[in-house]
C-alpha atoms as a PDB file:
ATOM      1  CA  UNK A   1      22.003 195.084 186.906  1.00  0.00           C
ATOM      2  CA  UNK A   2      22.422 197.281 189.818  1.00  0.00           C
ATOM      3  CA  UNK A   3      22.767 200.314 187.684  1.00  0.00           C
ATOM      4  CA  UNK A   4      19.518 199.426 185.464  1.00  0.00           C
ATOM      5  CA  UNK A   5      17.254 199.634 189.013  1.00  0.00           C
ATOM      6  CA  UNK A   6      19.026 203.065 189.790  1.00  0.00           C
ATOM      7  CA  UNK A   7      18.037 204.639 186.597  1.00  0.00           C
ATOM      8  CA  UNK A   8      14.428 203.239 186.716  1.00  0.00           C
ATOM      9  CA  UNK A   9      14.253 204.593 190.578  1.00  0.00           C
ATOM     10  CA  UNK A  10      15.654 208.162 189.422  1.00  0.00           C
ATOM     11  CA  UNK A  11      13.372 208.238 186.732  1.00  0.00           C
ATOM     12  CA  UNK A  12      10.574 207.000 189.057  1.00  0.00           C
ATOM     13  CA  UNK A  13      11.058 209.687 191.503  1.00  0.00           C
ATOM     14  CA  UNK A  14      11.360 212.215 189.002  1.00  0.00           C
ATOM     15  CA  UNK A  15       7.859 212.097 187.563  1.00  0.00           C
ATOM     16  CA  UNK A  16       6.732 211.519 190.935  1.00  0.00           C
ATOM     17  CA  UNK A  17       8.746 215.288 191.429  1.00  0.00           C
ATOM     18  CA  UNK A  18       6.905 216.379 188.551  1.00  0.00           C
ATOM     19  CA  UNK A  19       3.378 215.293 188.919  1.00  0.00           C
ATOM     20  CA  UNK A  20       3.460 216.923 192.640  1.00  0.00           C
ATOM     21  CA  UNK A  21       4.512 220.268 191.327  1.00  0.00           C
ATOM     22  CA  UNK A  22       1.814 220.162 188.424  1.00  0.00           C
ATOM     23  CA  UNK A  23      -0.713 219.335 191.655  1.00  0.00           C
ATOM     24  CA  UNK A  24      -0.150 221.926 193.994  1.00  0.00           C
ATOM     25  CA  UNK A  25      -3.247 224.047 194.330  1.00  0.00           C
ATOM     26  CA  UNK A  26      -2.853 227.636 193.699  1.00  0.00           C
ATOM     27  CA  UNK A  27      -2.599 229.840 197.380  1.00  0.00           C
ATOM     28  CA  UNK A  28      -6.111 232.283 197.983  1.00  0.00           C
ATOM     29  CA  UNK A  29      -3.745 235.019 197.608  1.00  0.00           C
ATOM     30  CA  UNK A  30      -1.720 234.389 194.259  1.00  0.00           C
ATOM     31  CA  UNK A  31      -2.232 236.203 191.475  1.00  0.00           C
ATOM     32  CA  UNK A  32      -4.473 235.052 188.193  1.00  0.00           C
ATOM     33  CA  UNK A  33      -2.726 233.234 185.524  1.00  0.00           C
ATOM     34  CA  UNK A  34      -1.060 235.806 182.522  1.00  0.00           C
ATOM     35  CA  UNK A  35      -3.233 234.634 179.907  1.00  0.00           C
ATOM     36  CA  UNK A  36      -6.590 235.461 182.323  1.00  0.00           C
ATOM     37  CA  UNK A  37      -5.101 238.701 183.738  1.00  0.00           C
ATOM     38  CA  UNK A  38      -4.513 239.706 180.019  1.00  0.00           C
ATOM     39  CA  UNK A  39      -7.603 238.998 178.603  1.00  0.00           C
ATOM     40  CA  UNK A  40      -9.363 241.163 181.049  1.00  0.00           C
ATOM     41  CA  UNK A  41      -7.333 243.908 180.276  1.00  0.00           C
ATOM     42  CA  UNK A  42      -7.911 243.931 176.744  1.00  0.00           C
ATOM     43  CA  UNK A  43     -11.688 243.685 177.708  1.00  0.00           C
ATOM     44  CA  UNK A  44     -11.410 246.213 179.953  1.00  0.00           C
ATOM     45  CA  UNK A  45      -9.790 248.516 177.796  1.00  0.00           C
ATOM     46  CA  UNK A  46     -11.798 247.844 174.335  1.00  0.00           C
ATOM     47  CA  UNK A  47     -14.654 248.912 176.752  1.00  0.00           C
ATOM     48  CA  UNK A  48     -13.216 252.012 177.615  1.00  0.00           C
ATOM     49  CA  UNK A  49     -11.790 253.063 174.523  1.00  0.00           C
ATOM     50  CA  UNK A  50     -13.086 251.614 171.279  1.00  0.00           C
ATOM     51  CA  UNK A  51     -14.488 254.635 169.022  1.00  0.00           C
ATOM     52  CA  UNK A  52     -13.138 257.323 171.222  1.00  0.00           C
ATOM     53  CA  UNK A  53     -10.983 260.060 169.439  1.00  0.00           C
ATOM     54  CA  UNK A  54      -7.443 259.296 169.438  1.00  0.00           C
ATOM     55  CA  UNK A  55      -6.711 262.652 170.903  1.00  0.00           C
ATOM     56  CA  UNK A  56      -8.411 261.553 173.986  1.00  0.00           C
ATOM     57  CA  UNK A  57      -5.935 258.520 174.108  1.00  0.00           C
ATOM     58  CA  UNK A  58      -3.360 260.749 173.703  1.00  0.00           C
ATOM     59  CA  UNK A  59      -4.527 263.233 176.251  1.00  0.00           C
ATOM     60  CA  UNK A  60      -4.855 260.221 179.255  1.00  0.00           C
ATOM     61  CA  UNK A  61      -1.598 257.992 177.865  1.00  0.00           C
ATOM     62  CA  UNK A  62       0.627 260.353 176.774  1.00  0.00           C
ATOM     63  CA  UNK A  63       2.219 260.491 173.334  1.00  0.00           C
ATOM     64  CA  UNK A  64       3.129 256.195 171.739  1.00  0.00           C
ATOM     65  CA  UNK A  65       5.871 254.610 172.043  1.00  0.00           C
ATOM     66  CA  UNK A  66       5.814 254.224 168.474  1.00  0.00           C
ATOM     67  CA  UNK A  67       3.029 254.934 165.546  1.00  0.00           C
ATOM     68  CA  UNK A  68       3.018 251.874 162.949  1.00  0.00           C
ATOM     69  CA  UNK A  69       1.316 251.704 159.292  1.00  0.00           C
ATOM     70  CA  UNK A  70      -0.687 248.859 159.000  1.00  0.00           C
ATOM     71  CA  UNK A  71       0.904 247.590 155.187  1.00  0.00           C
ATOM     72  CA  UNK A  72      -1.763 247.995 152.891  1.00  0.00           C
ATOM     73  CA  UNK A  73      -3.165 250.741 155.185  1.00  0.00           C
ATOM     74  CA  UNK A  74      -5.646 248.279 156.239  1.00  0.00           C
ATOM     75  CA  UNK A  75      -9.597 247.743 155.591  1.00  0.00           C
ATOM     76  CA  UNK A  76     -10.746 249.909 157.104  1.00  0.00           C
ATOM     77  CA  UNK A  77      -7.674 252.111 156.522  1.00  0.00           C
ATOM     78  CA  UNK A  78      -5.810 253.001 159.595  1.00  0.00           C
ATOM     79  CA  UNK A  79      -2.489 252.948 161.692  1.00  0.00           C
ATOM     80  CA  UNK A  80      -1.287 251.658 164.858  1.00  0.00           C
ATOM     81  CA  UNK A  81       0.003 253.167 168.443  1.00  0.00           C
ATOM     82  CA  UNK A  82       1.917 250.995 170.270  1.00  0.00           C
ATOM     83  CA  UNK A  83       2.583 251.984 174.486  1.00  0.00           C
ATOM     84  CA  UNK A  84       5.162 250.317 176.479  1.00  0.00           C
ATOM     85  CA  UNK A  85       4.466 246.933 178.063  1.00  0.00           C
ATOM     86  CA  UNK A  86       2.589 247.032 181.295  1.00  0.00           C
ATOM     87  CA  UNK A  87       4.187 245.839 184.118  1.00  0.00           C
ATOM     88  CA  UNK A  88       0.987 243.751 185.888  1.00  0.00           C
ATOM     89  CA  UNK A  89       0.228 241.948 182.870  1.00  0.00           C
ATOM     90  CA  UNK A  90       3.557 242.138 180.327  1.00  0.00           C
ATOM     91  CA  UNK A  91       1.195 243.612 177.524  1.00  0.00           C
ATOM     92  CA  UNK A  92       2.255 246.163 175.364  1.00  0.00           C
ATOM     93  CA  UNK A  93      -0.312 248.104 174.890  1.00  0.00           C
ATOM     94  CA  UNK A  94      -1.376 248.485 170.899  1.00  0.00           C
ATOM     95  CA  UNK A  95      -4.156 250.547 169.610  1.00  0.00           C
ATOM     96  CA  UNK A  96      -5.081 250.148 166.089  1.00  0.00           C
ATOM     97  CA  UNK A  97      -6.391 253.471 164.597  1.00  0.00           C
ATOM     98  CA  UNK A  98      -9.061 254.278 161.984  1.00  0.00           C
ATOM     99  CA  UNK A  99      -8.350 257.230 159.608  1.00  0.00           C
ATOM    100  CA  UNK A 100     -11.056 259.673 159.043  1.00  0.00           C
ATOM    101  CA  UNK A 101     -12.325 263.429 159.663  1.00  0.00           C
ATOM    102  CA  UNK A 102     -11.467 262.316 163.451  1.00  0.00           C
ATOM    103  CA  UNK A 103      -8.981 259.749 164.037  1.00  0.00           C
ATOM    104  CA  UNK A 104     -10.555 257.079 166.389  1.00  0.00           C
ATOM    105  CA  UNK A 105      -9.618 254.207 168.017  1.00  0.00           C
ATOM    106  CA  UNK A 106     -11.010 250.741 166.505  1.00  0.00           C
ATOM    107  CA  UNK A 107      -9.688 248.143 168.994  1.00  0.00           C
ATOM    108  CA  UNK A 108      -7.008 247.404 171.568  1.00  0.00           C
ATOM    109  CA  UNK A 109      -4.590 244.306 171.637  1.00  0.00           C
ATOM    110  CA  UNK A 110      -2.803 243.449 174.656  1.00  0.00           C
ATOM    111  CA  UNK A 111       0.713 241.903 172.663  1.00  0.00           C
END
């Protein structure tokens, strides 16, 4: 019996234990969640870059980590430049391309 009333106060203090941790308020000075941090990135950078000539990219990011064909070739047809993964927000930075008399960037995907 004495055992039975240990578990059930070890269990009690363990969601206790839990639902503290899940209340703590987040400090003035921490940073915002991943999830929020990446989504403005991938706003910021669609702003910045969507329909510009990929040879602009190129020019301010130096050359991808690695250039992808999108199977199919995609509708619209295009390709994909992938960057490594930034350190702020652990995205790796992906570009996907659209084929034509000037190559130009359709969209950015932080992945």
């Amino acid at each position: 019996m004495g055992n039975g009333r240990g578990r059930i106060a070890a269990a009690g203090a363990l969601a206790l234990l839990a639902l503290g941790c899940t209340m703590q308020p987040r400090r003035a000075d921490a940073p915002p969640p991943l999830n929020a941090s990446r989504a403005a990135r991938e706003a910021q950078i669609n702003a910045q870059w969507q329909n510009h000539p990929v040879r602009e990219l190129i020019a301010r990011w130096g050359p991808p980590r690695q250039v992808l064909d999108i199977p199919g070739g995609g509708n619209p047809p295009g390709f994909l430049l992938l960057y490594p993964r930034d350190a702020g927000t652990g995205c790796v930075d992906t570009f996907s391309v659209l084929y034509g008399a000037v190559a130009r960037v359709r969209s950015y995907h932080c992945r």
